[in-house]
Protein backbone atom coordinates (compact mmCIF):
# COMPACT_ATOMS: atom_id res chain seq x y z
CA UNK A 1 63.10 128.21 19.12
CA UNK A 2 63.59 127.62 15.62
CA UNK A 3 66.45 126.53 14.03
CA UNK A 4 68.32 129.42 11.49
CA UNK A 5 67.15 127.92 7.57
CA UNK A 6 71.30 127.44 7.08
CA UNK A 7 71.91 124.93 9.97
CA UNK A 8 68.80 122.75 9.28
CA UNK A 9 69.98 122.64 5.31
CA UNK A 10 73.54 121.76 6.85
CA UNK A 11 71.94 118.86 8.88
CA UNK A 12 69.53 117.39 6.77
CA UNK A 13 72.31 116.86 3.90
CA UNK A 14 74.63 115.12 6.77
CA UNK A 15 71.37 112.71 8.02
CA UNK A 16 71.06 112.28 3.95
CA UNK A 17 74.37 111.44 3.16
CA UNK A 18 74.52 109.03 6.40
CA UNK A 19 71.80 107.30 4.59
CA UNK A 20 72.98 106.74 1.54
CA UNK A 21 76.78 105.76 3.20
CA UNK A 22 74.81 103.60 5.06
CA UNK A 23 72.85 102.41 2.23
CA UNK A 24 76.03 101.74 0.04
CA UNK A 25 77.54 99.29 3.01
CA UNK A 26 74.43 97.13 3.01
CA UNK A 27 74.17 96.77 -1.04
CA UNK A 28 75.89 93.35 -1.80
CA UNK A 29 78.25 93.48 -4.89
CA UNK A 30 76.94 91.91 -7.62
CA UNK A 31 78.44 87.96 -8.09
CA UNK A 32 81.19 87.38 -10.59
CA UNK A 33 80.62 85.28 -13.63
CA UNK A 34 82.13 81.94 -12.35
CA UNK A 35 80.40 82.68 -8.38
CA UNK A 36 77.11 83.05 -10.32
CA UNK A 37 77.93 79.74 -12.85
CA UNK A 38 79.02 77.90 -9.34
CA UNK A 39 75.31 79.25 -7.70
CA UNK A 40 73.54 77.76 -10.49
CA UNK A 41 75.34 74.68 -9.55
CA UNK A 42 74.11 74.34 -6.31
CA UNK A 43 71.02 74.90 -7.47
CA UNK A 44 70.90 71.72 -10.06
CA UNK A 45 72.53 69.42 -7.38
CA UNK A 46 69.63 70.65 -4.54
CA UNK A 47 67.23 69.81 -7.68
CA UNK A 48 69.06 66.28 -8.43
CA UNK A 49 70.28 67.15 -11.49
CA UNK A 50 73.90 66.46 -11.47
CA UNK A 51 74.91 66.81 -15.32
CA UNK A 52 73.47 70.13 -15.27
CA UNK A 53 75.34 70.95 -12.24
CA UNK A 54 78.81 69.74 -13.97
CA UNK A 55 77.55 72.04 -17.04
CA UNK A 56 77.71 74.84 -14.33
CA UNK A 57 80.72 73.62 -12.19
CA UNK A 58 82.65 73.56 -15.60
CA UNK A 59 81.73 77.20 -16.68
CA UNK A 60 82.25 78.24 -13.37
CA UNK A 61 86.05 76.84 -13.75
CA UNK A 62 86.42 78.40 -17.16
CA UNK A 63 85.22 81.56 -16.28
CA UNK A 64 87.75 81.79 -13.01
CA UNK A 65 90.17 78.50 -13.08
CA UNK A 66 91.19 80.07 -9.38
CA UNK A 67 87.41 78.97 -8.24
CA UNK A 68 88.28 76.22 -5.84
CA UNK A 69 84.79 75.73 -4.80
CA UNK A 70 83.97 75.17 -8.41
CA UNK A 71 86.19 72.67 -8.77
CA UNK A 72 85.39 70.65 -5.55
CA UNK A 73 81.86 70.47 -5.74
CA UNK A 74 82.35 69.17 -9.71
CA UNK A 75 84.73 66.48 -8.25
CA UNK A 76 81.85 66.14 -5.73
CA UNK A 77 79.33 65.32 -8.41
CA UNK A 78 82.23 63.12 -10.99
CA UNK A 79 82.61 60.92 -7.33
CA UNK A 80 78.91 60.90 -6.94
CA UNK A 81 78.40 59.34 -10.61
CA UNK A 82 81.58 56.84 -10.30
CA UNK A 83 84.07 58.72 -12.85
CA UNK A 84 86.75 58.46 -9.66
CA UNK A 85 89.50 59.58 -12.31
CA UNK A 86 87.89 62.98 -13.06
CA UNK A 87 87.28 62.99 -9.41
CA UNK A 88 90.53 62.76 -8.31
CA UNK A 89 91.60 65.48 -11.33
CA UNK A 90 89.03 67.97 -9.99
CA UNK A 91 89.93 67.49 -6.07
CA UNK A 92 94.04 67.49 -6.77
CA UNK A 93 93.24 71.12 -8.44
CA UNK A 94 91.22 72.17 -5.56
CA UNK A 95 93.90 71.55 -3.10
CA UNK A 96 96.62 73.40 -5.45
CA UNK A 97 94.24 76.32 -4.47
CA UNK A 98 93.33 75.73 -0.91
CA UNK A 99 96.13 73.77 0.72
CA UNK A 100 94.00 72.63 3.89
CA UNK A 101 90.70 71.65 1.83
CA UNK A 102 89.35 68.83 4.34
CA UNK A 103 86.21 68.23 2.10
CA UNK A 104 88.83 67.71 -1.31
CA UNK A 105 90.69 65.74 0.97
CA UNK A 106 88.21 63.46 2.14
CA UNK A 107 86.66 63.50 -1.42
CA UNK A 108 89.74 62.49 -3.11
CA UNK A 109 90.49 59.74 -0.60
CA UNK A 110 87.03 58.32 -1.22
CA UNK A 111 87.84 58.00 -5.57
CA UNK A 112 91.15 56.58 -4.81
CA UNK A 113 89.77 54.17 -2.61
CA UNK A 114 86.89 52.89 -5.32
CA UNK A 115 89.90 52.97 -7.88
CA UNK A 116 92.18 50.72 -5.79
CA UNK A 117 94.79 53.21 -4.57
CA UNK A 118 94.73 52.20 -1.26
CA UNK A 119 97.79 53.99 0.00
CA UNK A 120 97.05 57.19 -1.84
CA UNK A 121 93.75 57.10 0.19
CA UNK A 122 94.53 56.23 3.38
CA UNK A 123 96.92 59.32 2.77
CA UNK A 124 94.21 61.57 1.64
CA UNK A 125 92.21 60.21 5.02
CA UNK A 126 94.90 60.86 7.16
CA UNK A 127 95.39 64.78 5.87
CA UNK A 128 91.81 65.26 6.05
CA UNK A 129 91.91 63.72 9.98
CA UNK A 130 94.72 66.14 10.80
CA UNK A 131 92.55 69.02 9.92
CA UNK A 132 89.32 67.40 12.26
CA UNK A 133 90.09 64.53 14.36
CA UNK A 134 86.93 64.06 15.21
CA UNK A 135 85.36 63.05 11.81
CA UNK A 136 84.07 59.69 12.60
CA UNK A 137 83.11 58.80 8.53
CA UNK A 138 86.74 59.10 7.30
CA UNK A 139 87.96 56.97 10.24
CA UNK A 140 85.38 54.08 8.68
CA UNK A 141 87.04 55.58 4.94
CA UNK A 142 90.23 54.89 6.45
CA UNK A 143 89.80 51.61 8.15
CA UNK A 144 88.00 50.06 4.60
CA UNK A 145 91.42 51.10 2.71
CA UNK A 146 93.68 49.44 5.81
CA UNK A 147 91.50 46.69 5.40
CA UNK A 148 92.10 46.18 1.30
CA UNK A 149 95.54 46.13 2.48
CA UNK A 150 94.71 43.12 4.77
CA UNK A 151 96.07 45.34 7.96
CA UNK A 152 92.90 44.13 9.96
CA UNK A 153 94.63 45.17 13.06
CA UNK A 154 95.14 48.61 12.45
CA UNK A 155 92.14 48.86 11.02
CA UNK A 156 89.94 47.50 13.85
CA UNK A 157 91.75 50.49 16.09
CA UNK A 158 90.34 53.13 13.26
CA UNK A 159 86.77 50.90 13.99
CA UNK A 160 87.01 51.76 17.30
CA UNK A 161 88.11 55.37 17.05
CA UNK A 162 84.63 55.82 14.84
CA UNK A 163 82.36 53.56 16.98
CA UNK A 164 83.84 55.49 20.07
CA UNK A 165 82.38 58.97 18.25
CA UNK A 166 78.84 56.75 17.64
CA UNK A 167 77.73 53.28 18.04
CA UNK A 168 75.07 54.02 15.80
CA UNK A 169 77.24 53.97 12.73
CA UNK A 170 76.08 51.12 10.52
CA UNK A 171 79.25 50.96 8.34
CA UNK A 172 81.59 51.03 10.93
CA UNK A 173 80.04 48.38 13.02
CA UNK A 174 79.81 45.83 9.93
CA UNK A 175 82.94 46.19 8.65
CA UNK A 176 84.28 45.92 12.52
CA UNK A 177 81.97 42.86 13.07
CA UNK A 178 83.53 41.34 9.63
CA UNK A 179 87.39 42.58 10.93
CA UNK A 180 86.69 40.84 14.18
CA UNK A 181 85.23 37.90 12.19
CA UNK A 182 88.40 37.16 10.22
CA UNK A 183 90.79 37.89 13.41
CA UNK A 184 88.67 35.00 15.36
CA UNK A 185 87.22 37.03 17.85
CA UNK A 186 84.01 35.88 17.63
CA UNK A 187 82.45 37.36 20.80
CA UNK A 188 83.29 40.76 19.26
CA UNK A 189 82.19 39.74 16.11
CA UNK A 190 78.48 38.42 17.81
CA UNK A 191 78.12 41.32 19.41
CA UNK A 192 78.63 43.35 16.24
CA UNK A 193 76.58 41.60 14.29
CA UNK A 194 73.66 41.89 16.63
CA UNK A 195 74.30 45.87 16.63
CA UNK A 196 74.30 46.16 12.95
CA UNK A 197 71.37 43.48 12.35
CA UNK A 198 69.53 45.94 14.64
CA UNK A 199 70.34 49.34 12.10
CA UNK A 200 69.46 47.22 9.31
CA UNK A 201 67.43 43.82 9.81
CA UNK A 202 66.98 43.50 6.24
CA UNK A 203 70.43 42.37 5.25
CA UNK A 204 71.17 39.58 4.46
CA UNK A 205 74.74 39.23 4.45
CA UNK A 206 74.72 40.41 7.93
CA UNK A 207 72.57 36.82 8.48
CA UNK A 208 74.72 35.43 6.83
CA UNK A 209 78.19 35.94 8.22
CA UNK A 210 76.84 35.81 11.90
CA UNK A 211 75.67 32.28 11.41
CA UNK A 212 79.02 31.27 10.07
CA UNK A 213 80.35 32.81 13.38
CA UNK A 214 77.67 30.37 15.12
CA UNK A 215 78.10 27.19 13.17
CA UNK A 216 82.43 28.10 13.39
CA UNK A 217 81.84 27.98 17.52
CA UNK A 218 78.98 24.48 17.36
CA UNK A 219 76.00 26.58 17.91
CA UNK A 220 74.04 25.43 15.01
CA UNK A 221 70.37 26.18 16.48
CA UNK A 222 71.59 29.79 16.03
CA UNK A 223 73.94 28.99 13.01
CA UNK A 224 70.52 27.93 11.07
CA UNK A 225 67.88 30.03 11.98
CA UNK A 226 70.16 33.37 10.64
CA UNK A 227 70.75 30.95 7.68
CA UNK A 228 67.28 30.31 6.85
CA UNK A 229 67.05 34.16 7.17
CA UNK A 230 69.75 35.17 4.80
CA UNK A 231 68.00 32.70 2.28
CA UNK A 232 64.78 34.11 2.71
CA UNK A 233 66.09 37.94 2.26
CA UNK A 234 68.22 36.89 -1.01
CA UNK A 235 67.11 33.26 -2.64
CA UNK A 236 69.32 34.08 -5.27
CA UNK A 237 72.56 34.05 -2.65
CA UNK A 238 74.23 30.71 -3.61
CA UNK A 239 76.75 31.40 -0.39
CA UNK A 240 73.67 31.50 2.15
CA UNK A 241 72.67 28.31 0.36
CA UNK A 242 76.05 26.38 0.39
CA UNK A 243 76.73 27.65 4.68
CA UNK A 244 73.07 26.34 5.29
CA UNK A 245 73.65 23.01 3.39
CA UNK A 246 77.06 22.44 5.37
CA UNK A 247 75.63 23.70 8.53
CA UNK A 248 72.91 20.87 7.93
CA UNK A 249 75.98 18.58 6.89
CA UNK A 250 77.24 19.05 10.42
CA UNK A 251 73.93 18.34 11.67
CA UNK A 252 74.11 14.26 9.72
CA UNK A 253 70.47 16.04 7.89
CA UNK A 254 72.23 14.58 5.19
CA UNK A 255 69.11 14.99 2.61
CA UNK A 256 68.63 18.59 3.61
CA UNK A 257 72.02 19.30 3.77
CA UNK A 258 72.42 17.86 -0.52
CA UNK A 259 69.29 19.57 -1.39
CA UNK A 260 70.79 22.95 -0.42
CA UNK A 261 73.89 22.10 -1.66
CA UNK A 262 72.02 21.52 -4.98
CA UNK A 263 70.76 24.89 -5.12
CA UNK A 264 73.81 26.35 -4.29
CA UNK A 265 75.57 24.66 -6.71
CA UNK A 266 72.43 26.00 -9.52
CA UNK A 267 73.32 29.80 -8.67
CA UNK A 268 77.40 29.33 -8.54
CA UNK A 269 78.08 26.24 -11.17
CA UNK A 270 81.81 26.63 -10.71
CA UNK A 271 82.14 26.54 -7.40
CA UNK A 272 84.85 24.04 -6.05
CA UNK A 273 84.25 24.51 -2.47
CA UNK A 274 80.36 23.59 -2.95
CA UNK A 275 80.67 21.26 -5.06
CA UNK A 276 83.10 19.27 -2.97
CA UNK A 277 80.60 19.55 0.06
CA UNK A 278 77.86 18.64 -2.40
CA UNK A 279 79.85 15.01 -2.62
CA UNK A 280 80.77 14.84 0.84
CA UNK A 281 76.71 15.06 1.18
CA UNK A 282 75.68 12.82 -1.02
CA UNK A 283 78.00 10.11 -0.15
CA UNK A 284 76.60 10.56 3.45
CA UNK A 285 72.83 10.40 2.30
CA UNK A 286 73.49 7.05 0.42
CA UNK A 287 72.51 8.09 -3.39
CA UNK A 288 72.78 10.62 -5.73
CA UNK A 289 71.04 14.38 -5.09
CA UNK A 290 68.89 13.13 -1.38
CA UNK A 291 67.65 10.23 -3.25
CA UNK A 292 65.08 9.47 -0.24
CA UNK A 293 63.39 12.53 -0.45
CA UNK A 294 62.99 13.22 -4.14
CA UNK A 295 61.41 9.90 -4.15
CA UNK A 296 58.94 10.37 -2.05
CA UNK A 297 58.29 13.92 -3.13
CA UNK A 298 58.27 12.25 -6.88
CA UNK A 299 55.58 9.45 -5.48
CA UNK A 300 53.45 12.16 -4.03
CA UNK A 301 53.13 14.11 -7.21
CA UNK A 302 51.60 11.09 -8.71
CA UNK A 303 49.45 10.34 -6.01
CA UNK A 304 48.35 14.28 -6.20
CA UNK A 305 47.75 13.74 -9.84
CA UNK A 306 45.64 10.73 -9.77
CA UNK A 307 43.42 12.18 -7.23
CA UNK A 308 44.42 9.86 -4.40
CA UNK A 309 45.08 12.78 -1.75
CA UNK A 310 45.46 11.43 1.62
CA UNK A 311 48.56 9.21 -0.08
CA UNK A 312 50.16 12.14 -1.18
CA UNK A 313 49.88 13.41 1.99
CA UNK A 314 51.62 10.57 3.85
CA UNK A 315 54.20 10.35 0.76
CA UNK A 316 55.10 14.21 0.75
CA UNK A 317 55.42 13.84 4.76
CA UNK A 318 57.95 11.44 4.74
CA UNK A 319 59.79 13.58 1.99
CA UNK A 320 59.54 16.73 4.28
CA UNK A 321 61.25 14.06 7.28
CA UNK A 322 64.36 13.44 5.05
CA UNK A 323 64.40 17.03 3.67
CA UNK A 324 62.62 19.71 5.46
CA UNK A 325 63.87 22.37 3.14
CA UNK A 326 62.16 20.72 0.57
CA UNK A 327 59.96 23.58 -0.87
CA UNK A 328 58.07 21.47 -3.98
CA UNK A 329 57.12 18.76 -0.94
CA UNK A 330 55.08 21.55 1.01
CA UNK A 331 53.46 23.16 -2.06
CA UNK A 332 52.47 19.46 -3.20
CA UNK A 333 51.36 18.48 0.27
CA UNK A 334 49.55 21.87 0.46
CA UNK A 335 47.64 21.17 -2.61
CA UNK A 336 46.37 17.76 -1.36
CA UNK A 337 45.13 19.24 1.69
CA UNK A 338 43.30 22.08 -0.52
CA UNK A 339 42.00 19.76 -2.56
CA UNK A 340 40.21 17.54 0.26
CA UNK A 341 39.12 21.24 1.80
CA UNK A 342 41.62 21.30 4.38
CA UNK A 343 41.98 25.09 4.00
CA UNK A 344 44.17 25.87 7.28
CA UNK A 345 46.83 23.13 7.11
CA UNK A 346 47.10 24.00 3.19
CA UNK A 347 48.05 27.60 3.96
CA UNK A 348 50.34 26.52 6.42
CA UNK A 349 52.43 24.19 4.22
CA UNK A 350 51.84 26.94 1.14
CA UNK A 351 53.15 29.30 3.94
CA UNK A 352 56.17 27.37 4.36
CA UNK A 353 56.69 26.48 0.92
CA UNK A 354 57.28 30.59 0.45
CA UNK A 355 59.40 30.95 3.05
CA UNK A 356 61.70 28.04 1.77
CA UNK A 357 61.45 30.27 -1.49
CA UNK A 358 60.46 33.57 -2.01
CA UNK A 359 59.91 33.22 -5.37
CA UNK A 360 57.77 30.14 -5.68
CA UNK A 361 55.04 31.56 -8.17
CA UNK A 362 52.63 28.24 -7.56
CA UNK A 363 52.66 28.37 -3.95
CA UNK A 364 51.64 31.65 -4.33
CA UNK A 365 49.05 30.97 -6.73
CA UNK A 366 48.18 27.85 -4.77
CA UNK A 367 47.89 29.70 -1.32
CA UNK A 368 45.80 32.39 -3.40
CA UNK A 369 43.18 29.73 -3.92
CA UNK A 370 43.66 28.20 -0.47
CA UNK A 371 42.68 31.98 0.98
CA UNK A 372 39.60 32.35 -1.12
CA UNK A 373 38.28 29.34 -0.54
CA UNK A 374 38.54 30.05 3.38
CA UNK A 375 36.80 33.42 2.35
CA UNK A 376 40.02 35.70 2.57
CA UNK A 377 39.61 37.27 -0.65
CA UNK A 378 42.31 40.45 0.75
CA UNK A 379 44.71 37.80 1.13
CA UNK A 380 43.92 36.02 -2.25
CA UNK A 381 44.21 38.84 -4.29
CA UNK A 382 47.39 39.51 -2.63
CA UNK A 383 48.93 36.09 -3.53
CA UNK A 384 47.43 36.17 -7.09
CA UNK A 385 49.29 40.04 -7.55
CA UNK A 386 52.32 38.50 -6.40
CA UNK A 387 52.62 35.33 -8.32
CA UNK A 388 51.67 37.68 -11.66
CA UNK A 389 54.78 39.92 -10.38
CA UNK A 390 56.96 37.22 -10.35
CA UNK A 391 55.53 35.60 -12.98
CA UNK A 392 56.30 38.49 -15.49
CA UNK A 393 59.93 38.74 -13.84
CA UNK A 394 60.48 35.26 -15.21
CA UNK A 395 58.85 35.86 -18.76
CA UNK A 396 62.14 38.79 -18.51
């Protein structure tokens, strides 16, 4: 039975007026002036382009100075590019507006910390903890500013508290490893090491402090062969240079232990400490700068220049006994084996002669040769790209 016309009119205007109250709801309200400034924002940061993002963060302020977010994530991006000041302006004004702002918190915390105001940040770390206790990055924040302050103690228990959230955390397990280093624990400190060397195998300072924990407790086998590691990641690191020459010193390897010293002494000319060992060394080795194996290095240079090969073989050998961290001895000894065809024992000194020093452009030029000649022209072109590399760095 059909409806009378009146009632259907009646209910058709209510189903059309539920739609269009319904339809109001979902519509969004258009953004404000200083949301849509702070959108744009986001959008240059996402894009990585962080002084267009301040452009935005700042018209975003000026348009609505009440815009906390606006003025955290501009202090985001002034911390981001190292001008801590404006940092710490933009963050303060953020938590005028939004008393229990963790992130400004934490944010502020982190510029005072790069600016030197320890306390202020360990204050800022501490607020920002209150709010989550379970943020395991401001703990490490925290425990870096206690350490500035030389409280290693209290620290170590904020190194914990992290480590305790993850033992994957490489920052917290290097700076606990270097906390437990200068306390003496050195088991701890071993241990740590090993965990962070494992996150990160290509640092070298990591190498390098764990084998000053090793040649601290006698255990120079280990003491060296993170040494000769640390050298090899960074040949420029006078420090891994100087702890490998004294560990060597310990050792009586009195002509290694000088020629380090030497090249330690090249990279940090005022150092004291070095220098001082660098005597101690040479006294020991009985002449100036490991007299015994410079001169037999020096005699097999000649020998290699006057053609007489096998000599210079037997003269750089006994250079390489008194000094076996004598790069120039392997290249030169490498060379007279490449020149009497002697292809594999040539790329084996040549090898060596790289590894002493990473950036010994005629090894690499030398081992280049070496590798064609055995018909390994993949591995000669290699050597010759990376002794033009390093060749240009030095023309710099």
């Amino acid at each position: 039975m059909c409806k009378p016309l009146m009632t259907r009119i009646i209910t058709l205007t209510a189903l059309s007026c539920l739609v269009v109250s319904l339809g109001a709801q979902d519509a969004k309200p258009a953004p404000t002036p200083s949301q849509a400034a702070c959108e744009r924002g986001r959008s240059a940061d996402q894009a990585g382009r962080r002084a267009d993002a301040i452009t935005a963060y700042s018209e975003a302020i000026q348009a609505d100075a009440s815009n906390a977010a606006a003025w955290r994530a501009r202090g985001l991006d002034y911390l981001a590019g190292a001008r801590y000041t404006d940092a710490v302006a933009d963050f303060t004004q953020a938590i005028k507006l939004q008393a229990h702002d963790e992130e400004s918190y934490k944010g502020r915390g982190r510029a005072r910390a790069a600016l030197g105001e320890h306390q202020d940040a360990i204050a800022d770390f501490s607020y920002a903890l209150s709010i989550r206790a379970n943020d395991e990055p401001v703990f490490v924040d925290r425990a870096l500013s206690v350490i500035a302050l030389g409280d290693l103690k209290n620290a170590l228990l904020d190194l914990n508290a992290a480590i305790q959230f993850t033992s994957e955390d490489l920052r917290a397990l290097r700076a606990r490893a270097d906390v437990n280093d200068r306390l003496g624990l050195d088991g701890d400190a071993i241990v740590d090491y090993i965990g962070a060397i494992r996150l990160d195998p290509k640092d070298p300072r990591l190498y390098l402090s764990r084998g000053g924990v090793y040649a601290r407790n006698h255990k120079y086998a280990e003491a060296l062969r993170d040494l000769d590691q640390a050298v090899q990641l960074d040949p420029r690191n006078a420090a891994a240079y100087a702890a490998r020459g004294n560990c060597l010193l310990s050792l009586e390897r009195f002509d290694a232990a000088v020629s380090d010293l030497k090249q330690a002494r090249q990279l940090d000319p005022g150092n004291p400490e070095i220098q001082a060992s660098l005597a101690k060394a040479q006294s020991k080795s009985g002449g100036p700068a490991g007299i015994g194996a410079a001169e037999f290095n020096s005699s097999g240079r000649k020998l290699l220049d006057t053609g007489h090969f096998a000599e210079a073989i037997q003269q750089f050998t006994e250079a390489l006994k008194r000094d076996p961290a004598l790069a120039p001895a392997y290249n030169g000894r490498g060379l007279a084996h490449l020149r009497l065809n002697e292809y594999i024992p040539a790329i084996a000194d040549f090898d060596e002669a790289i590894r002493l020093d990473a950036a010994y452009v005629d090894a690499y030029v030398n081992r280049g040769a070496a590798r064609r000649a055995a018909d390994d022209p993949v591995g000669a072109d290699a050597d010759a790209a990376k002794a033009r590399e390093l060749a240009a760095k030095v023309r710099q």
